[in-house]
PDB file of N, CA and C in Angstrom:
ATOM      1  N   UNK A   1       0.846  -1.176   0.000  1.00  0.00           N
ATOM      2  CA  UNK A   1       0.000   0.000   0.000  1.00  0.00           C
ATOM      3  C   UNK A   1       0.889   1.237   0.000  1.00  0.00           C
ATOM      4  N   UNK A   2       0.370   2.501  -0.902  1.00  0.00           N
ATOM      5  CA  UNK A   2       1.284   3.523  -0.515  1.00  0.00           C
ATOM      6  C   UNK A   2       0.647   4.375   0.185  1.00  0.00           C
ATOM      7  N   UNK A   3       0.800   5.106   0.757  1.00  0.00           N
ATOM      8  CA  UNK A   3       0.556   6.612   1.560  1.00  0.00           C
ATOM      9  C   UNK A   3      -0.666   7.522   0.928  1.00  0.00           C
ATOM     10  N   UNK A   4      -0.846   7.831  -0.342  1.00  0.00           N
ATOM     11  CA  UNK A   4      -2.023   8.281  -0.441  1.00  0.00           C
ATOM     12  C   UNK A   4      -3.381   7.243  -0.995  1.00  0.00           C
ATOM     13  N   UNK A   5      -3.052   6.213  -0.974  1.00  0.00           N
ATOM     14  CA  UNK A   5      -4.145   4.856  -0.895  1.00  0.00           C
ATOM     15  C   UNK A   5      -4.059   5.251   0.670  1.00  0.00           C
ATOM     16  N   UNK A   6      -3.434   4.803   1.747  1.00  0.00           N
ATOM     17  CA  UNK A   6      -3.544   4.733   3.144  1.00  0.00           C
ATOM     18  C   UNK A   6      -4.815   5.974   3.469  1.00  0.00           C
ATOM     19  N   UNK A   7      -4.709   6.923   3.108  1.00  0.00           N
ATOM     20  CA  UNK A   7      -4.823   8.624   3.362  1.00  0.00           C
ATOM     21  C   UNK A   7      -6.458   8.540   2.858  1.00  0.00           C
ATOM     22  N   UNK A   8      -6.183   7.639   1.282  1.00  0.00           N
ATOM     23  CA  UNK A   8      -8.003   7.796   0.738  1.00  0.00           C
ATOM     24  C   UNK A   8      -9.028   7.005   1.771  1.00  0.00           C
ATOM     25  N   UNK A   9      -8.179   5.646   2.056  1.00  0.00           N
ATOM     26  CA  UNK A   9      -8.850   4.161   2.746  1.00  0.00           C
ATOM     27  C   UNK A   9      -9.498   5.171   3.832  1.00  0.00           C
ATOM     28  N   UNK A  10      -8.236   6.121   4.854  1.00  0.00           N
ATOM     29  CA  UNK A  10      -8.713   6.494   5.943  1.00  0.00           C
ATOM     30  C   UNK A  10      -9.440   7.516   5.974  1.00  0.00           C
ATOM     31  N   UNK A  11      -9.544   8.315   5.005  1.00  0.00           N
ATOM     32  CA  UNK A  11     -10.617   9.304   5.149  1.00  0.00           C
ATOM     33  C   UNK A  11     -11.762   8.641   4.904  1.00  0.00           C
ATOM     34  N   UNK A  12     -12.269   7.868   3.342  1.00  0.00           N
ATOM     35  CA  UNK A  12     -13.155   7.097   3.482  1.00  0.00           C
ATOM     36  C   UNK A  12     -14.056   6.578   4.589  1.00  0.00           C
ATOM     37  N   UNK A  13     -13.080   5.812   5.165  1.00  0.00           N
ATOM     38  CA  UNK A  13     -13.553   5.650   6.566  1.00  0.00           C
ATOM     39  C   UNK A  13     -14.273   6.064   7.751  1.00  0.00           C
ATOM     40  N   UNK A  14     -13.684   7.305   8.379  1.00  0.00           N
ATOM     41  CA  UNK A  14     -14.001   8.469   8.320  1.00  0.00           C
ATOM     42  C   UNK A  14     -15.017   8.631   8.039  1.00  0.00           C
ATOM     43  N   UNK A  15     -15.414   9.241   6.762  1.00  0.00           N
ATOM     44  CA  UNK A  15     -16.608   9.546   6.144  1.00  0.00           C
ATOM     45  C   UNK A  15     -18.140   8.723   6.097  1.00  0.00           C
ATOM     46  N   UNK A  16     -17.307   7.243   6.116  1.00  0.00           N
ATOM     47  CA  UNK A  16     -18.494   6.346   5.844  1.00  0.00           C
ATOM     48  C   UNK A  16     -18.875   6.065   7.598  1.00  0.00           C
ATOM     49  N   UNK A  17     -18.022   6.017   8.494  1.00  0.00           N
ATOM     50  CA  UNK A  17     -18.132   5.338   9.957  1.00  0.00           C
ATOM     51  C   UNK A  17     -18.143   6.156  11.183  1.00  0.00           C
ATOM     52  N   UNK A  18     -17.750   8.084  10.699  1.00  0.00           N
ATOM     53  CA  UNK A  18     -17.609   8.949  11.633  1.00  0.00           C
ATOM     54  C   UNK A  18     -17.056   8.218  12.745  1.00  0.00           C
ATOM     55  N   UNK A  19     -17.267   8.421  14.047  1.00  0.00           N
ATOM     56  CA  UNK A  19     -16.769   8.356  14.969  1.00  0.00           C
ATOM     57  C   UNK A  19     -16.966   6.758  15.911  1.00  0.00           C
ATOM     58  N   UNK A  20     -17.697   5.981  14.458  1.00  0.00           N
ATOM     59  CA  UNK A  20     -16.889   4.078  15.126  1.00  0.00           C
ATOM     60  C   UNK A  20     -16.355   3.971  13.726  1.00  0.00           C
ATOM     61  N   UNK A  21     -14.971   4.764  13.570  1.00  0.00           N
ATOM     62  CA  UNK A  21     -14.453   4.353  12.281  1.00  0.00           C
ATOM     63  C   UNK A  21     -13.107   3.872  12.695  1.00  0.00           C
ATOM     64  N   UNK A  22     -12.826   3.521  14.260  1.00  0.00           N
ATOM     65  CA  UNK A  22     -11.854   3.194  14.349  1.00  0.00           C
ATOM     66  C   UNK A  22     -11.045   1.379  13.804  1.00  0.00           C
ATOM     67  N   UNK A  23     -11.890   1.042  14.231  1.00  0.00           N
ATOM     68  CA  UNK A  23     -11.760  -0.759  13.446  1.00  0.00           C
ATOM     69  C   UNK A  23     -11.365  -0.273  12.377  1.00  0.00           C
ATOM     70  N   UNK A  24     -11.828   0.002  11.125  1.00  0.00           N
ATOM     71  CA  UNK A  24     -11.713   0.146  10.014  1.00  0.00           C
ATOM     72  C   UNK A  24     -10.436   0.993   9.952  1.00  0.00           C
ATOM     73  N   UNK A  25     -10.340   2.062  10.464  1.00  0.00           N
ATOM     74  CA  UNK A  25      -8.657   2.816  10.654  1.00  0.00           C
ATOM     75  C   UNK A  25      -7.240   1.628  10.998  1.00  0.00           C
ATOM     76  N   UNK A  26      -7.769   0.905  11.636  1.00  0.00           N
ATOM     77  CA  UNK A  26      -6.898   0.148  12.890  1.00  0.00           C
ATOM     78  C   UNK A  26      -6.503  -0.755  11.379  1.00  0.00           C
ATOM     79  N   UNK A  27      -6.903  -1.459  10.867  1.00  0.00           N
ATOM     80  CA  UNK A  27      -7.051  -2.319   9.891  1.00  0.00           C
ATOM     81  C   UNK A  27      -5.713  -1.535   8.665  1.00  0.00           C
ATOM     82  N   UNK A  28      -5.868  -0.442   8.044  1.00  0.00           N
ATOM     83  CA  UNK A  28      -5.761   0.398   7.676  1.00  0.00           C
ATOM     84  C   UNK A  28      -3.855   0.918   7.980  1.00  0.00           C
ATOM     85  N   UNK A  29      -4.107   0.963   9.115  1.00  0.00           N
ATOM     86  CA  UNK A  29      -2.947   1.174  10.309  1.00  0.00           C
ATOM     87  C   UNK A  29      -1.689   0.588  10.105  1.00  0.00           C
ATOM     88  N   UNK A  30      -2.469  -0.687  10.293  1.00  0.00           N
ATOM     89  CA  UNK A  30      -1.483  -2.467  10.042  1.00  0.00           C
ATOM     90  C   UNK A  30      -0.930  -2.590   8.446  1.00  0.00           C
ATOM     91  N   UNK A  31      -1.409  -2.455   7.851  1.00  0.00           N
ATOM     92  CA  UNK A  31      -0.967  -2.046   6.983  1.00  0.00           C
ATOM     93  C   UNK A  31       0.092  -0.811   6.562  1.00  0.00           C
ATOM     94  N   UNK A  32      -0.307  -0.135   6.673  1.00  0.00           N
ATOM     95  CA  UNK A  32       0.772   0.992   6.540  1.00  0.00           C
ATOM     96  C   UNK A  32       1.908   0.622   7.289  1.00  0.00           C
ATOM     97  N   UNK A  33       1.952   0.264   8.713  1.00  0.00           N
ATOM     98  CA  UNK A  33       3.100   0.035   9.158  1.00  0.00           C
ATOM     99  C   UNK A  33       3.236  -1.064   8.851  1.00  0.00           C
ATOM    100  N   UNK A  34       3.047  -2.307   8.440  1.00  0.00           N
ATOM    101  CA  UNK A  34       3.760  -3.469   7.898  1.00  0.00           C
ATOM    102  C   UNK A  34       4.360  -3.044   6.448  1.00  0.00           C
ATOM    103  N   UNK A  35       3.831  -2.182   5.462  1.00  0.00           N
ATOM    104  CA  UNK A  35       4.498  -1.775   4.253  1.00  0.00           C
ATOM    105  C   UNK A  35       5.425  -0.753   3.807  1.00  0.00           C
ATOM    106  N   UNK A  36       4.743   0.211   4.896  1.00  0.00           N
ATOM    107  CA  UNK A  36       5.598   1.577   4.887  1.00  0.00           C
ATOM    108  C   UNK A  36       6.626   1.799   6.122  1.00  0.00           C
ATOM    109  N   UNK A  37       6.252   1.411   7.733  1.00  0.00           N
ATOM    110  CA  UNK A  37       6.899   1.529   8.373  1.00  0.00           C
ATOM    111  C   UNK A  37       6.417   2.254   9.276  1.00  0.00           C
ATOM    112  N   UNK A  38       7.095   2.728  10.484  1.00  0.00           N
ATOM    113  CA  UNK A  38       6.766   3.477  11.857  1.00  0.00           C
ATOM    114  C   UNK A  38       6.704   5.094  11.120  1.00  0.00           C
ATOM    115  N   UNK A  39       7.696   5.319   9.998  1.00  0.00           N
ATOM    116  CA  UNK A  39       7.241   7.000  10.145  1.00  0.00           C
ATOM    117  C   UNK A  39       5.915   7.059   9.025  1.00  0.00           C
ATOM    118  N   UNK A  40       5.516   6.576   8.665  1.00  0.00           N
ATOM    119  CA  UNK A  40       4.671   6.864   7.643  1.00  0.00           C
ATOM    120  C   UNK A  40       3.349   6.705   8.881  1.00  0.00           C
ATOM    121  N   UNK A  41       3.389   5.464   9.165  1.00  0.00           N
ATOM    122  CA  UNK A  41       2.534   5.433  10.614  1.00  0.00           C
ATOM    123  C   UNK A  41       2.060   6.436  11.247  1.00  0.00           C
ATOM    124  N   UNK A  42       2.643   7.105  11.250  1.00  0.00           N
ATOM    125  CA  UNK A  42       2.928   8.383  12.666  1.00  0.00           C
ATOM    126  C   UNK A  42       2.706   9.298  11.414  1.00  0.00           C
ATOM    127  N   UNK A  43       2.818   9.853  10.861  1.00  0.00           N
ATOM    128  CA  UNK A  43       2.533  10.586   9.751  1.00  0.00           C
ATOM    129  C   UNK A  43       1.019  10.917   9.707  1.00  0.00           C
ATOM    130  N   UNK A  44       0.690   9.261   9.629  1.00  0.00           N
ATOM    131  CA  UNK A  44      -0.682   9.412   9.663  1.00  0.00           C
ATOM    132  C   UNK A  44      -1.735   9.792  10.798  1.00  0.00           C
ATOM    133  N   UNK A  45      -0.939   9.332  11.667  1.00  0.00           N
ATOM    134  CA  UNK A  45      -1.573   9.252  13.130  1.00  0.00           C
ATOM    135  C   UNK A  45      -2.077  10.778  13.308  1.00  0.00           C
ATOM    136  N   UNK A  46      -0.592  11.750  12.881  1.00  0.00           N
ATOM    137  CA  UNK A  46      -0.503  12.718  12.960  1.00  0.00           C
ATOM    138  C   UNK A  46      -1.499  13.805  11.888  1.00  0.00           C
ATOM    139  N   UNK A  47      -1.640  13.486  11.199  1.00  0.00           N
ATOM    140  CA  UNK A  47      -2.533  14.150  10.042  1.00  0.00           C
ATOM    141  C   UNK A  47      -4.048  14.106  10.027  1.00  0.00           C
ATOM    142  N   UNK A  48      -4.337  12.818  10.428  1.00  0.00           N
ATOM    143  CA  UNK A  48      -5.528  12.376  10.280  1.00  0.00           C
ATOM    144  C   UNK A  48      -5.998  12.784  12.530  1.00  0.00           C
ATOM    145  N   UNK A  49      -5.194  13.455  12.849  1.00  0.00           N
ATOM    146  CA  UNK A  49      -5.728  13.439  14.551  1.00  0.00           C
ATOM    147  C   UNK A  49      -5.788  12.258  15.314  1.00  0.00           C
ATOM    148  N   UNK A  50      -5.447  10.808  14.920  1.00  0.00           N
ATOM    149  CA  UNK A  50      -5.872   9.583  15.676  1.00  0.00           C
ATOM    150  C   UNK A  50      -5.847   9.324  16.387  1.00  0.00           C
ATOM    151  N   UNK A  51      -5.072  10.131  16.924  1.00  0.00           N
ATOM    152  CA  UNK A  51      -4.581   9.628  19.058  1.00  0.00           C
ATOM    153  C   UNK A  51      -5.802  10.210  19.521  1.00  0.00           C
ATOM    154  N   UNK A  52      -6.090  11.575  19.192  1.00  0.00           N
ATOM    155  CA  UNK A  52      -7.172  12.199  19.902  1.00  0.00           C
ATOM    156  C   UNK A  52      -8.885  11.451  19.642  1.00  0.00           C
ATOM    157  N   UNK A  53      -8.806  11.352  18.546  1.00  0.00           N
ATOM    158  CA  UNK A  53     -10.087  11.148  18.195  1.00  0.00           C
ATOM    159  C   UNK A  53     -10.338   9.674  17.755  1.00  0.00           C
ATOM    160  N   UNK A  54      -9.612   8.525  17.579  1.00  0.00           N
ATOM    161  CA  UNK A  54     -10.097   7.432  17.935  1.00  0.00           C
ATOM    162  C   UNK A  54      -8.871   6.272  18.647  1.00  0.00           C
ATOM    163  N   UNK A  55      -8.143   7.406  19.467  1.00  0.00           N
ATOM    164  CA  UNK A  55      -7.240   6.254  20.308  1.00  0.00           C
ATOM    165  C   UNK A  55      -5.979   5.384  19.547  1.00  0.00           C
ATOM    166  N   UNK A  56      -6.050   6.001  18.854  1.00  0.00           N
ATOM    167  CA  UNK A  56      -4.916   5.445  17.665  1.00  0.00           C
ATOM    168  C   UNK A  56      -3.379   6.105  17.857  1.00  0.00           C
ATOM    169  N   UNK A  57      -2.477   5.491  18.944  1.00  0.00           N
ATOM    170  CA  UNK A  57      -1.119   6.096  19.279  1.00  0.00           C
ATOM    171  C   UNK A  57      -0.094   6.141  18.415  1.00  0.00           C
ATOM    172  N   UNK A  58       0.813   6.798  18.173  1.00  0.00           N
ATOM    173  CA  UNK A  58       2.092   6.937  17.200  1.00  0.00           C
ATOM    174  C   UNK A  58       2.978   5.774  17.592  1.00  0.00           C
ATOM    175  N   UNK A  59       3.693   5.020  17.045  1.00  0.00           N
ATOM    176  CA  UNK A  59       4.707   4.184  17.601  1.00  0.00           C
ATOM    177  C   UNK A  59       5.671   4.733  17.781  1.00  0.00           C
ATOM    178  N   UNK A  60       6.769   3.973  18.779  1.00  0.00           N
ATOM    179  CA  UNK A  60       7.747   4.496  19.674  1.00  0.00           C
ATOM    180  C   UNK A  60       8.882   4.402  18.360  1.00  0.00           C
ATOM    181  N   UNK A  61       8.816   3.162  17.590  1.00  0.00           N
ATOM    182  CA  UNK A  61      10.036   3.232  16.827  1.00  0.00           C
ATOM    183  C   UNK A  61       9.567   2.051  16.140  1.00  0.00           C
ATOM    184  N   UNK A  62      10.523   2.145  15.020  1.00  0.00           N
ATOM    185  CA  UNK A  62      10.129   1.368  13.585  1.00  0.00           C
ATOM    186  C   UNK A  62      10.601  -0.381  14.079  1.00  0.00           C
ATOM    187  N   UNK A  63      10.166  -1.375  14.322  1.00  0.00           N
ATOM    188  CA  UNK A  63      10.029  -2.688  14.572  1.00  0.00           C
ATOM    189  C   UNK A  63       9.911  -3.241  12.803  1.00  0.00           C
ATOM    190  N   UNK A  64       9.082  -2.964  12.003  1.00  0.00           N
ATOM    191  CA  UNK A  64       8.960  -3.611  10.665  1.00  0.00           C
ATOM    192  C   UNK A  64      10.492  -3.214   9.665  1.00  0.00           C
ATOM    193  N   UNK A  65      11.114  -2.527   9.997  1.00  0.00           N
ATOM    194  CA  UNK A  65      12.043  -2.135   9.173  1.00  0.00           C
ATOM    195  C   UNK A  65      13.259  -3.506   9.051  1.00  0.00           C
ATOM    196  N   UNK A  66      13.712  -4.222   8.859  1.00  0.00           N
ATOM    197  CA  UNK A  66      14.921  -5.223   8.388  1.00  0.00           C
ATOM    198  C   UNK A  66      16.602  -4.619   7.489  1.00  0.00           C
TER     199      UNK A  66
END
């Protein structure tokens, strides 16, 4: 997945689930950080508000990277 697929999925989301759109984010999430990694993660976390508004924390540090 790249970053603005991640960005459409999660606004989508969003849009279609307002405020129980977190499952569907979380889903979403796992992805990005299994493909892209911890900063893209956090990128998002950060853009989209997720910590605040559906509990969705930044990671401490990149674990998927090899």
């Amino acid at each position: 997945m790249d970053l603005e697929t991640a960005k459409q999925r999660i606004d989508s989301a969003i849009t279609q689930y307002g405020q129980h759109a977190a499952p569907a984010i979380d889903l979403v999430m796992n992805e990005v950080r299994s493909d892209l990694g911890a900063k893209a993660f956090n990128d998002l976390v950060e853009a989209f508000d997720l910590e605040l508004l559906y509990n969705i924390a930044p990671l401490e540090s990149d674990h998927s990277s090899s």
